[in-house]
PDB file of N, CA and C in Angstrom:
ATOM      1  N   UNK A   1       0.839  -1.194   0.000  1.00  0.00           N
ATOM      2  CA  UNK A   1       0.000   0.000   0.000  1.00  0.00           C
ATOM      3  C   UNK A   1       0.882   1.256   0.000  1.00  0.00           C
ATOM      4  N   UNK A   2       0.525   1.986  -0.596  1.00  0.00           N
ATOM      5  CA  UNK A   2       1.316   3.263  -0.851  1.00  0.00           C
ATOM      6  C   UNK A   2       0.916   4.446  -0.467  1.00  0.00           C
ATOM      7  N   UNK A   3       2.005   5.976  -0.070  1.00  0.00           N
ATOM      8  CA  UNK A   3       1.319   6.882   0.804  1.00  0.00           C
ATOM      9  C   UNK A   3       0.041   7.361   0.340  1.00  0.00           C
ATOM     10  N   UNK A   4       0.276   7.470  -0.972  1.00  0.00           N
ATOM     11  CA  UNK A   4      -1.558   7.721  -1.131  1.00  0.00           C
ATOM     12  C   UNK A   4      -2.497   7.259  -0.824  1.00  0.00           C
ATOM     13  N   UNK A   5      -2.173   6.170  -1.088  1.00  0.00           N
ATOM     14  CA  UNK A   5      -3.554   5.048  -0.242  1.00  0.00           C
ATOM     15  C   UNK A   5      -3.617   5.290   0.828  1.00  0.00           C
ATOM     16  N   UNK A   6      -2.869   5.397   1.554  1.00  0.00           N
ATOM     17  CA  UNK A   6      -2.769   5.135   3.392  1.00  0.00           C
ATOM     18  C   UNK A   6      -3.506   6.905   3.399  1.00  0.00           C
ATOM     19  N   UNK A   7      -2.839   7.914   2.620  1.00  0.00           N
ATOM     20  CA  UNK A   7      -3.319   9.347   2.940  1.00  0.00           C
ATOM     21  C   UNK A   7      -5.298   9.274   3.104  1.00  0.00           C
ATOM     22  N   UNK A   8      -5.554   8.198   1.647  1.00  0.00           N
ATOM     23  CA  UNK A   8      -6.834   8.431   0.971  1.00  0.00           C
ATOM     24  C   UNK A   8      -7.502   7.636   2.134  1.00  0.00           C
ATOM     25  N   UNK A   9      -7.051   6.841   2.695  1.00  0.00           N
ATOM     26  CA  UNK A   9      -7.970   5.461   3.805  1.00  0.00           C
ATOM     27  C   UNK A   9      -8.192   6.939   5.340  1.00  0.00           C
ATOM     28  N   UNK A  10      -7.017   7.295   5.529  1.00  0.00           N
ATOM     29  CA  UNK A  10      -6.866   8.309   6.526  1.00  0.00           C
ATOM     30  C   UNK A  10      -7.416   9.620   6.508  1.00  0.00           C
ATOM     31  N   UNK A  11      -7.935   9.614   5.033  1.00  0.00           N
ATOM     32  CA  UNK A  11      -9.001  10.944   5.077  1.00  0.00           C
ATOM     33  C   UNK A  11     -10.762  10.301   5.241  1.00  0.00           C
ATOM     34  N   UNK A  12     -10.267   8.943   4.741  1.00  0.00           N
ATOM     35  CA  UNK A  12     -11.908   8.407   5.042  1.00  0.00           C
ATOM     36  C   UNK A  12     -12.099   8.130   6.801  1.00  0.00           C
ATOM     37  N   UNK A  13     -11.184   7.731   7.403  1.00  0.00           N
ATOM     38  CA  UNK A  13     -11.231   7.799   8.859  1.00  0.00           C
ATOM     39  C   UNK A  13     -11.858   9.326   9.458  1.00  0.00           C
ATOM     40  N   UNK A  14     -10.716  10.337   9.067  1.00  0.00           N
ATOM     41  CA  UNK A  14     -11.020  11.420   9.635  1.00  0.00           C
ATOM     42  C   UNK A  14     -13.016  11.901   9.374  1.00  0.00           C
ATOM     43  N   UNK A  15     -12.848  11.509   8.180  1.00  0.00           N
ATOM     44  CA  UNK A  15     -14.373  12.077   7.859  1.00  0.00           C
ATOM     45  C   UNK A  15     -15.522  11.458   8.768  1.00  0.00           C
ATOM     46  N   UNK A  16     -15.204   9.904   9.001  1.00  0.00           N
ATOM     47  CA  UNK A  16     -16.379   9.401  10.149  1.00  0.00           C
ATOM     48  C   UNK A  16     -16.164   9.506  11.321  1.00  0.00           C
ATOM     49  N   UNK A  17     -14.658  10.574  11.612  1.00  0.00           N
ATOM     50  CA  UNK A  17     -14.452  11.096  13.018  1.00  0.00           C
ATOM     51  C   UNK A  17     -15.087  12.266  13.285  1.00  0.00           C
ATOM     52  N   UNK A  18     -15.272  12.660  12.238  1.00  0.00           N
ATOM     53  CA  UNK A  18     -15.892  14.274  12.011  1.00  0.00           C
ATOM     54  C   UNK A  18     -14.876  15.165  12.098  1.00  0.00           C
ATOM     55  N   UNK A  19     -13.698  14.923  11.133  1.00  0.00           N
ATOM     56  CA  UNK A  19     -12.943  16.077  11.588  1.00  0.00           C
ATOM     57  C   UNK A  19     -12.270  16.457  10.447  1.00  0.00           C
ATOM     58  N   UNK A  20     -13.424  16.600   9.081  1.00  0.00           N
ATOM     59  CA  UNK A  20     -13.586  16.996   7.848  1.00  0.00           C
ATOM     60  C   UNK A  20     -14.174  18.127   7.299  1.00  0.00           C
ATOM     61  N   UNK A  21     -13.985  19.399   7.038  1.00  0.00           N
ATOM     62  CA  UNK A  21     -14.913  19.675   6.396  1.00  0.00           C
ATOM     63  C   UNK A  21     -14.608  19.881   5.042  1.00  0.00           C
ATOM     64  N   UNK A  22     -15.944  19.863   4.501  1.00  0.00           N
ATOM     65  CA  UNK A  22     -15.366  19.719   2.770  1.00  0.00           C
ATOM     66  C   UNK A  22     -16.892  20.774   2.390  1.00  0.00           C
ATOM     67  N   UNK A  23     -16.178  20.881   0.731  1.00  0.00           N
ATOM     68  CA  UNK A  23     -17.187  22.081   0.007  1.00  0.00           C
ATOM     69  C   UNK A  23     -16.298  22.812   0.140  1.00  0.00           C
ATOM     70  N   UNK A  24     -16.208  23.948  -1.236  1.00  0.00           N
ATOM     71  CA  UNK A  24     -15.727  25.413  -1.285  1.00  0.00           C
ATOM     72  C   UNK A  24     -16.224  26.249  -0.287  1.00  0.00           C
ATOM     73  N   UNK A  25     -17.211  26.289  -0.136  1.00  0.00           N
ATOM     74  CA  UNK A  25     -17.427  27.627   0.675  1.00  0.00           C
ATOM     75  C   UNK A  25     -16.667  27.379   2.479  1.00  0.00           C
ATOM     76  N   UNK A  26     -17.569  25.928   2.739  1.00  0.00           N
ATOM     77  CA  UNK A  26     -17.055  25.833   4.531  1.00  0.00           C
ATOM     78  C   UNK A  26     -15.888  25.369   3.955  1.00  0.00           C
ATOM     79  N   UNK A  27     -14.706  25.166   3.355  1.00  0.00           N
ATOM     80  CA  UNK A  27     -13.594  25.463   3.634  1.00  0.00           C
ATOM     81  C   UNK A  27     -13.149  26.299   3.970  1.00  0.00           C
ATOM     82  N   UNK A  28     -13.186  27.522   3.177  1.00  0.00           N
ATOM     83  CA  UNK A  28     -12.639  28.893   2.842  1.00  0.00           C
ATOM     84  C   UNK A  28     -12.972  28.964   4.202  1.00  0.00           C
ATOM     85  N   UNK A  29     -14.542  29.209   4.731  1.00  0.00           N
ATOM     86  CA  UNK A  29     -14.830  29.385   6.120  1.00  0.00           C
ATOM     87  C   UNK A  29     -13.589  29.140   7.191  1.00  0.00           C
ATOM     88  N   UNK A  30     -13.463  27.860   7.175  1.00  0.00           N
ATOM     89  CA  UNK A  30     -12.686  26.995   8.549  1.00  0.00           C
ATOM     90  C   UNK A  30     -11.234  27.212   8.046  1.00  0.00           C
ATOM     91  N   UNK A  31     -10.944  27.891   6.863  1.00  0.00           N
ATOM     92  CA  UNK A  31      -9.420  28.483   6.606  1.00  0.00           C
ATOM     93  C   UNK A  31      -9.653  29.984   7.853  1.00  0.00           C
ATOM     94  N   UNK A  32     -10.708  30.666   6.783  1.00  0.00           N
ATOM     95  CA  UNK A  32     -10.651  31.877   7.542  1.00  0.00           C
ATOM     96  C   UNK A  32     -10.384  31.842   9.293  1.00  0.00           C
ATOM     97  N   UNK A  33     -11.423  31.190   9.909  1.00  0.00           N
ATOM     98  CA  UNK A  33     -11.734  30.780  11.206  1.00  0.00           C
ATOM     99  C   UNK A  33     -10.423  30.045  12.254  1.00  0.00           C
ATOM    100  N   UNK A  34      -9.716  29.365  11.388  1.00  0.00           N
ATOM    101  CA  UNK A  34      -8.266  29.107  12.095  1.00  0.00           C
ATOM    102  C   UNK A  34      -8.567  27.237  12.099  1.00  0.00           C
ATOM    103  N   UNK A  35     -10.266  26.846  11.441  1.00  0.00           N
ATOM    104  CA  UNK A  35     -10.244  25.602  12.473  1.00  0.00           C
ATOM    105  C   UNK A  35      -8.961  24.641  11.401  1.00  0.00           C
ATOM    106  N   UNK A  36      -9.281  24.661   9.738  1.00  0.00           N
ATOM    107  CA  UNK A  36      -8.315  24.374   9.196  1.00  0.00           C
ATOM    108  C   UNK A  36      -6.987  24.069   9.359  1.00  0.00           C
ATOM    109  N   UNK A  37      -6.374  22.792   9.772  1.00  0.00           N
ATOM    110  CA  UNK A  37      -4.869  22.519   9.755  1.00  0.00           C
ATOM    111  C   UNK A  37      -4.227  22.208   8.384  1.00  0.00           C
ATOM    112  N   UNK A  38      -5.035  21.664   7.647  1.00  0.00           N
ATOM    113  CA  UNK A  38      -4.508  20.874   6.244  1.00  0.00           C
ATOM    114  C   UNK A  38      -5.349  21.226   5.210  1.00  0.00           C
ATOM    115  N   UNK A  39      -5.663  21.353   4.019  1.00  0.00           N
ATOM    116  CA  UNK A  39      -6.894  21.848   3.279  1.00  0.00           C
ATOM    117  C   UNK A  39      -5.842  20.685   1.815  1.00  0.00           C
ATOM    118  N   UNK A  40      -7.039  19.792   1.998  1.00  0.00           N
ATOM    119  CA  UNK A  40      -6.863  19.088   0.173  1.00  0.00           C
ATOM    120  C   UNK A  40      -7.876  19.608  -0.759  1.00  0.00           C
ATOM    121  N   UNK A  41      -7.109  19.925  -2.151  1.00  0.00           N
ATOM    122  CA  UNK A  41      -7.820  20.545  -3.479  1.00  0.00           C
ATOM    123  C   UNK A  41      -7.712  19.584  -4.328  1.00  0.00           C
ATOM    124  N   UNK A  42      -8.359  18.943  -5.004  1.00  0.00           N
ATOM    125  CA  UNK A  42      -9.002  18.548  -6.485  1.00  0.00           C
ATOM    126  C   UNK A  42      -7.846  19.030  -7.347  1.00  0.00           C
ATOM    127  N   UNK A  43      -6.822  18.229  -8.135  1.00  0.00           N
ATOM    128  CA  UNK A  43      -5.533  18.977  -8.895  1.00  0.00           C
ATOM    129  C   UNK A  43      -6.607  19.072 -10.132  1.00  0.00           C
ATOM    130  N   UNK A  44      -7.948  18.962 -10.170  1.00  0.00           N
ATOM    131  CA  UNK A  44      -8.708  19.130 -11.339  1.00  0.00           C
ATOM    132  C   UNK A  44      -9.649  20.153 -11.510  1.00  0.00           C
ATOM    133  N   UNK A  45      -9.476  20.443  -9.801  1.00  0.00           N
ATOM    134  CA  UNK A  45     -10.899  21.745  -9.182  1.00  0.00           C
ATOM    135  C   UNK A  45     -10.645  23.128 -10.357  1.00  0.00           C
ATOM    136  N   UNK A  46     -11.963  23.449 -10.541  1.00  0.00           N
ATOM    137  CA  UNK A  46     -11.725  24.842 -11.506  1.00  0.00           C
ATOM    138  C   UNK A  46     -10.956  25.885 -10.778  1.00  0.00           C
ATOM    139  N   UNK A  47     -10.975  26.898 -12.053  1.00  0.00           N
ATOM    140  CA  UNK A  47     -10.054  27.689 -11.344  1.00  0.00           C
ATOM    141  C   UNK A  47     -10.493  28.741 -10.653  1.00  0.00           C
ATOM    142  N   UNK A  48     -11.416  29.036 -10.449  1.00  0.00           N
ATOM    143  CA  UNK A  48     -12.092  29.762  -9.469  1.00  0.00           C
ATOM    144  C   UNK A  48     -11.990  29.272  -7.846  1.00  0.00           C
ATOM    145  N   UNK A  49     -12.435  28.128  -7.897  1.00  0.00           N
ATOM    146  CA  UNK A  49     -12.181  27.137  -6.616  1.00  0.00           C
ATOM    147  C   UNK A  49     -10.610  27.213  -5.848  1.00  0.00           C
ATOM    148  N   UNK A  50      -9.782  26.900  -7.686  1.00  0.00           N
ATOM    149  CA  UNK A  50      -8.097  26.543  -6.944  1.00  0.00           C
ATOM    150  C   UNK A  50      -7.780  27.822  -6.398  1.00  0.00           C
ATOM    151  N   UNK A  51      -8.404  29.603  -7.203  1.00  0.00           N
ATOM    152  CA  UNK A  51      -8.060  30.690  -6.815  1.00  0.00           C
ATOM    153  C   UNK A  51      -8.335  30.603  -5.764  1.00  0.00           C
ATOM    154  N   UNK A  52      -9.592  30.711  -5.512  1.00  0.00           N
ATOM    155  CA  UNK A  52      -9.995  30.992  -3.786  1.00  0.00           C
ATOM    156  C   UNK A  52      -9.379  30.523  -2.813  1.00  0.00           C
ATOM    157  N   UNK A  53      -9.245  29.059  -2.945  1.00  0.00           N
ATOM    158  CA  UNK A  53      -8.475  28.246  -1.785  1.00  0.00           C
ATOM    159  C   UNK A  53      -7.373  28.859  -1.594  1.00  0.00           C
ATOM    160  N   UNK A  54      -6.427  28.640  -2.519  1.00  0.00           N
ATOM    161  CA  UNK A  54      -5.017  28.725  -2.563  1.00  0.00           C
ATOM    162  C   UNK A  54      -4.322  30.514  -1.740  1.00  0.00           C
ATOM    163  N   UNK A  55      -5.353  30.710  -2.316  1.00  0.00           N
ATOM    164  CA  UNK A  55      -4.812  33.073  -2.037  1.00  0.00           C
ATOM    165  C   UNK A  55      -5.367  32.455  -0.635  1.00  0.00           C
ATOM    166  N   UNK A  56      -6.458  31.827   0.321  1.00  0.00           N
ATOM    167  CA  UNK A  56      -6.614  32.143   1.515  1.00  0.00           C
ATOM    168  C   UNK A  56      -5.641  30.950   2.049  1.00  0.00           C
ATOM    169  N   UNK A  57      -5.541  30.254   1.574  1.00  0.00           N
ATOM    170  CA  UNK A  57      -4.406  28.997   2.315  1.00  0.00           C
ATOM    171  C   UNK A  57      -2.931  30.317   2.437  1.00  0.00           C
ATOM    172  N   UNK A  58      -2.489  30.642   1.293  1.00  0.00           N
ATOM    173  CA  UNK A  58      -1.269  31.603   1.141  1.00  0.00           C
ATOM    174  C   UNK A  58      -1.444  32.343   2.514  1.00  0.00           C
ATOM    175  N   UNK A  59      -2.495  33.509   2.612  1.00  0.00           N
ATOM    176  CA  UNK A  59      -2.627  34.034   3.655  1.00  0.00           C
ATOM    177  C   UNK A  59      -2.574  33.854   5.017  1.00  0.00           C
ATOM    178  N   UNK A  60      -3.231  32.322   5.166  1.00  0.00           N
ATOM    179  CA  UNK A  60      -3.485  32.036   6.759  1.00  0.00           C
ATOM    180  C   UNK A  60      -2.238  31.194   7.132  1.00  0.00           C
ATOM    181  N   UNK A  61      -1.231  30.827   5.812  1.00  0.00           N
ATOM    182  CA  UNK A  61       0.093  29.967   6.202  1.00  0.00           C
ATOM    183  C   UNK A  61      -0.842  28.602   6.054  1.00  0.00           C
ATOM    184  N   UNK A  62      -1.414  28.103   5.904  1.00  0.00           N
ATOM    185  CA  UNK A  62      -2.176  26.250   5.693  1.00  0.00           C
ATOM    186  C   UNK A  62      -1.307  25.687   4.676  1.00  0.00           C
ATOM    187  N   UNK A  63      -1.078  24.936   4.717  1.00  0.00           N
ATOM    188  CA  UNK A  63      -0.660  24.081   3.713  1.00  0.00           C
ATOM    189  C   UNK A  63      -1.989  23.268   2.564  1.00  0.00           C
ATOM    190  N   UNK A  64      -1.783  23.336   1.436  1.00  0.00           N
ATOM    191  CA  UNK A  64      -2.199  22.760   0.254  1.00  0.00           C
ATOM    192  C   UNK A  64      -2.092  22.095  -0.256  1.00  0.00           C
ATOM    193  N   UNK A  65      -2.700  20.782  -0.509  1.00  0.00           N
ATOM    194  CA  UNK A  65      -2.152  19.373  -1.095  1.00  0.00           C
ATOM    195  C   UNK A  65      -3.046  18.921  -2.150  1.00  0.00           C
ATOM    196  N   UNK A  66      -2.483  19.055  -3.584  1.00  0.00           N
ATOM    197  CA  UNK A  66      -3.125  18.417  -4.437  1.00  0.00           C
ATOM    198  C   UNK A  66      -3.162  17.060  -4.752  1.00  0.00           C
ATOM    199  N   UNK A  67      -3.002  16.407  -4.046  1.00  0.00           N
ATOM    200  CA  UNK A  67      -2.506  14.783  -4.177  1.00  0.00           C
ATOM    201  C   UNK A  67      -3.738  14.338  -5.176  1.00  0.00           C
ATOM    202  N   UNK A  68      -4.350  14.598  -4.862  1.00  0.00           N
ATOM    203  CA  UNK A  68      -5.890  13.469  -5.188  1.00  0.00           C
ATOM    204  C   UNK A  68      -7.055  14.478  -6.640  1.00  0.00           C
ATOM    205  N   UNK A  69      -7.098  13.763  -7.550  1.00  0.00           N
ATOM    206  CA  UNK A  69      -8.085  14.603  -8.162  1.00  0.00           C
ATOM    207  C   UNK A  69      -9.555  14.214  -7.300  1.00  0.00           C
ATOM    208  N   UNK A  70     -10.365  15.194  -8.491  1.00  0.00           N
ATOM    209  CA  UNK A  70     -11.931  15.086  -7.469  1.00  0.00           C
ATOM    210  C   UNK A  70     -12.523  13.647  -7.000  1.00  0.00           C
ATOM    211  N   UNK A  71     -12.348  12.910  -8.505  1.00  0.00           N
ATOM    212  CA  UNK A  71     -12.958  11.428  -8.014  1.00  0.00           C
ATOM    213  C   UNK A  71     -12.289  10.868  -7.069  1.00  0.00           C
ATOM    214  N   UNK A  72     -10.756  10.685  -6.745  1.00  0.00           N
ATOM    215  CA  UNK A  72      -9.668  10.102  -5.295  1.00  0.00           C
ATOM    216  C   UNK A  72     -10.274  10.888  -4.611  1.00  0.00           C
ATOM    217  N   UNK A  73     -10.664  12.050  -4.350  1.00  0.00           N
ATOM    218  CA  UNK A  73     -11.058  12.253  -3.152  1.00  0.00           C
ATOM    219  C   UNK A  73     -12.523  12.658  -2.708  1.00  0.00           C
ATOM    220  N   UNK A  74     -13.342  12.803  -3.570  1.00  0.00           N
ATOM    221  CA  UNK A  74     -14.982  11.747  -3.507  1.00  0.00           C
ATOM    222  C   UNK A  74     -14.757  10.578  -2.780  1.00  0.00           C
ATOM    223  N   UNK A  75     -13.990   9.644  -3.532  1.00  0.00           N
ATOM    224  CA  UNK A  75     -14.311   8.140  -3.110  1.00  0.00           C
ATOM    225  C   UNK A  75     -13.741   8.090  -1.847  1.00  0.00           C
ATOM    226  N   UNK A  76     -12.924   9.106  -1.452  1.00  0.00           N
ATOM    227  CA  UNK A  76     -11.861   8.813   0.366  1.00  0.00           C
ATOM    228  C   UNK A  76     -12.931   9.004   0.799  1.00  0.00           C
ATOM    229  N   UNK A  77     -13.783  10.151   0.866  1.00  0.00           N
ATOM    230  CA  UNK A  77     -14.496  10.357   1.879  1.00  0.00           C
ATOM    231  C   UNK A  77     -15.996   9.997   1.755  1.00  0.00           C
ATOM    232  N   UNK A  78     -16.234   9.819   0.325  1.00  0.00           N
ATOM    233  CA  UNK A  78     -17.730   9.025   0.613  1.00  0.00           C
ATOM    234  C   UNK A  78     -18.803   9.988   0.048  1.00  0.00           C
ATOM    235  N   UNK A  79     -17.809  11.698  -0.271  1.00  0.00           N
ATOM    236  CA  UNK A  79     -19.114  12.355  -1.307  1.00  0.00           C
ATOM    237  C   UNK A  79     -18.793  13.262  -2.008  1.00  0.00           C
ATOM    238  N   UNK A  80     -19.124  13.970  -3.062  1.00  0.00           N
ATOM    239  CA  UNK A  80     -18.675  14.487  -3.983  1.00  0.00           C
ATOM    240  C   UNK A  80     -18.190  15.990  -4.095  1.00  0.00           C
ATOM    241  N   UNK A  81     -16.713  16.335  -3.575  1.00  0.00           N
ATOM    242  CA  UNK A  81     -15.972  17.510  -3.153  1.00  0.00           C
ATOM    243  C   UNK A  81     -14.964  17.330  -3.827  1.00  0.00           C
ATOM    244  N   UNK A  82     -14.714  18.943  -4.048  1.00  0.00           N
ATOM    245  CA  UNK A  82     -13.803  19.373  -4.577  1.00  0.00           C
ATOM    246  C   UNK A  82     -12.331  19.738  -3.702  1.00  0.00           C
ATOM    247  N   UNK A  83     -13.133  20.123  -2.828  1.00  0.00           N
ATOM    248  CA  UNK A  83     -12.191  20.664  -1.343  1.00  0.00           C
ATOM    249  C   UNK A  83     -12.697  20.073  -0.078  1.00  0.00           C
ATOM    250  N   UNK A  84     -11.361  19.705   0.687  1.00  0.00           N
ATOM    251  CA  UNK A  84     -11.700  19.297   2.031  1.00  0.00           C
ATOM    252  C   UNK A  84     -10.664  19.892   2.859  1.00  0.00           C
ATOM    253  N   UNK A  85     -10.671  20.069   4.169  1.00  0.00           N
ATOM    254  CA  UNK A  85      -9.944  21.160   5.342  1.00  0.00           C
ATOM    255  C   UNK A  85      -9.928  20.164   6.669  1.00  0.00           C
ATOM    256  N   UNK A  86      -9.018  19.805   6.725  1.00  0.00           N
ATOM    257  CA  UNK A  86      -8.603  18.774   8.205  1.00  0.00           C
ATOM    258  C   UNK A  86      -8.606  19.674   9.277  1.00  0.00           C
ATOM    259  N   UNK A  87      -9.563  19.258   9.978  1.00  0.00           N
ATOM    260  CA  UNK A  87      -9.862  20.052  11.222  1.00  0.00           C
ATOM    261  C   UNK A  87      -9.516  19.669  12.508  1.00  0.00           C
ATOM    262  N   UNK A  88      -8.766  19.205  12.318  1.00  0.00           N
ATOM    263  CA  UNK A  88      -7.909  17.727  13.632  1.00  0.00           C
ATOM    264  C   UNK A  88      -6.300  18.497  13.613  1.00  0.00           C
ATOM    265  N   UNK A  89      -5.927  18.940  14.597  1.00  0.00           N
ATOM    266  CA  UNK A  89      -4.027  18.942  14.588  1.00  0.00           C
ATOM    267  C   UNK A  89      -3.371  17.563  14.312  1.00  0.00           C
ATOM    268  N   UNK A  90      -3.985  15.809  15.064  1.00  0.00           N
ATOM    269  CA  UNK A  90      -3.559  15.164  14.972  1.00  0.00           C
ATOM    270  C   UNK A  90      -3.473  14.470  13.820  1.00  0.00           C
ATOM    271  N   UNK A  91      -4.774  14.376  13.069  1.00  0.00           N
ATOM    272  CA  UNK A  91      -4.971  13.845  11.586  1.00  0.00           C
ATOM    273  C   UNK A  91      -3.916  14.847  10.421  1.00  0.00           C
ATOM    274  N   UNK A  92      -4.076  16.211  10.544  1.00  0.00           N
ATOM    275  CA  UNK A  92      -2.895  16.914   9.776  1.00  0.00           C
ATOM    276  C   UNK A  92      -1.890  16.461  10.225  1.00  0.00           C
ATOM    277  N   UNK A  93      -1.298  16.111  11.440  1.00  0.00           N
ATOM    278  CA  UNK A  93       0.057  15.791  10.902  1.00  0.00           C
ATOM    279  C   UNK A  93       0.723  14.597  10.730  1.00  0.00           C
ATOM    280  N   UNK A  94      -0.292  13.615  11.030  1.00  0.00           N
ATOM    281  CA  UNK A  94      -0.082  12.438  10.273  1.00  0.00           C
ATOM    282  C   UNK A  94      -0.347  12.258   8.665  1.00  0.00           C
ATOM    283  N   UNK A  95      -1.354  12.716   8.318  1.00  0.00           N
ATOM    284  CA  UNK A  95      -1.302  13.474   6.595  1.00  0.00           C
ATOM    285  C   UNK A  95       0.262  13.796   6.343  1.00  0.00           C
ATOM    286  N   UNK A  96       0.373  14.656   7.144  1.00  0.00           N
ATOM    287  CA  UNK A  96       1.799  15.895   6.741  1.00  0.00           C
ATOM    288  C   UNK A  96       3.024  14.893   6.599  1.00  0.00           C
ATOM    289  N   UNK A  97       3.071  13.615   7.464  1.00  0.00           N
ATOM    290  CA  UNK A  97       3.934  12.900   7.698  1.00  0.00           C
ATOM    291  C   UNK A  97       4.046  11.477   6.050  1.00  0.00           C
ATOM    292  N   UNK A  98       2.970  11.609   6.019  1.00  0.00           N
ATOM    293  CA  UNK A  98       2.823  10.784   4.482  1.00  0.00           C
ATOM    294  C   UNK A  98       2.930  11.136   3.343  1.00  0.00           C
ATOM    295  N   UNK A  99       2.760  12.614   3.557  1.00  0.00           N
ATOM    296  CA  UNK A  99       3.140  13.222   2.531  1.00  0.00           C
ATOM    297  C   UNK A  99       4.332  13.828   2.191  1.00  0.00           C
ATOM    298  N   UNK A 100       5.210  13.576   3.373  1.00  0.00           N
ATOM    299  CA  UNK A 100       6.662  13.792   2.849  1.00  0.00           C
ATOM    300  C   UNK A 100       7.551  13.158   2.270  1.00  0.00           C
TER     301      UNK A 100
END
């Protein structure tokens, strides 16, 4: 199994921990808000979406991970997003750790 897999199984965990949020808008939200540790984008998300995220990730210092297009990360978590925002310190940095 490979870090992606293990990333993609570990975002489906976090999500039935509840410590997901996904959608453009409550991302941007939980960027703004501080709850955001990690924020994954769709390397396919339009560019309106990648703008938005990315200028408020830049701003608040978050880190940005395109690992997964939309369908990899639909299927991690079970529904159909473009963007998702790890709302866990512990789940980001085990992410952070697979992804290095």
């Amino acid at each position: 199994m490979n870090n992606t897999q293990k990333l993609s199984n570990l975002l489906g965990l976090a999500q039935r921990a509840g410590k997901l949020i996904s959608g453009g808008e409550l991302v941007i939200k939980s960027i703004q808000s501080g709850q955001a540790y990690l924020v994954f984008l769709a390397n396919d998300a339009g560019a309106n979406l990648t703008k938005k995220i990315t200028d408020k990730c830049d701003y608040y210092s978050i880190e940005v991970s395109t690992a997964f297009t939309t369908l990899e990360l639909s299927t991690a978590i079970g529904k159909p997003r473009k963007a998702v925002a790890v709302a866990d310190a512990g789940f980001s940095k085990k992410m952070r750790t697979l992804m290095d």
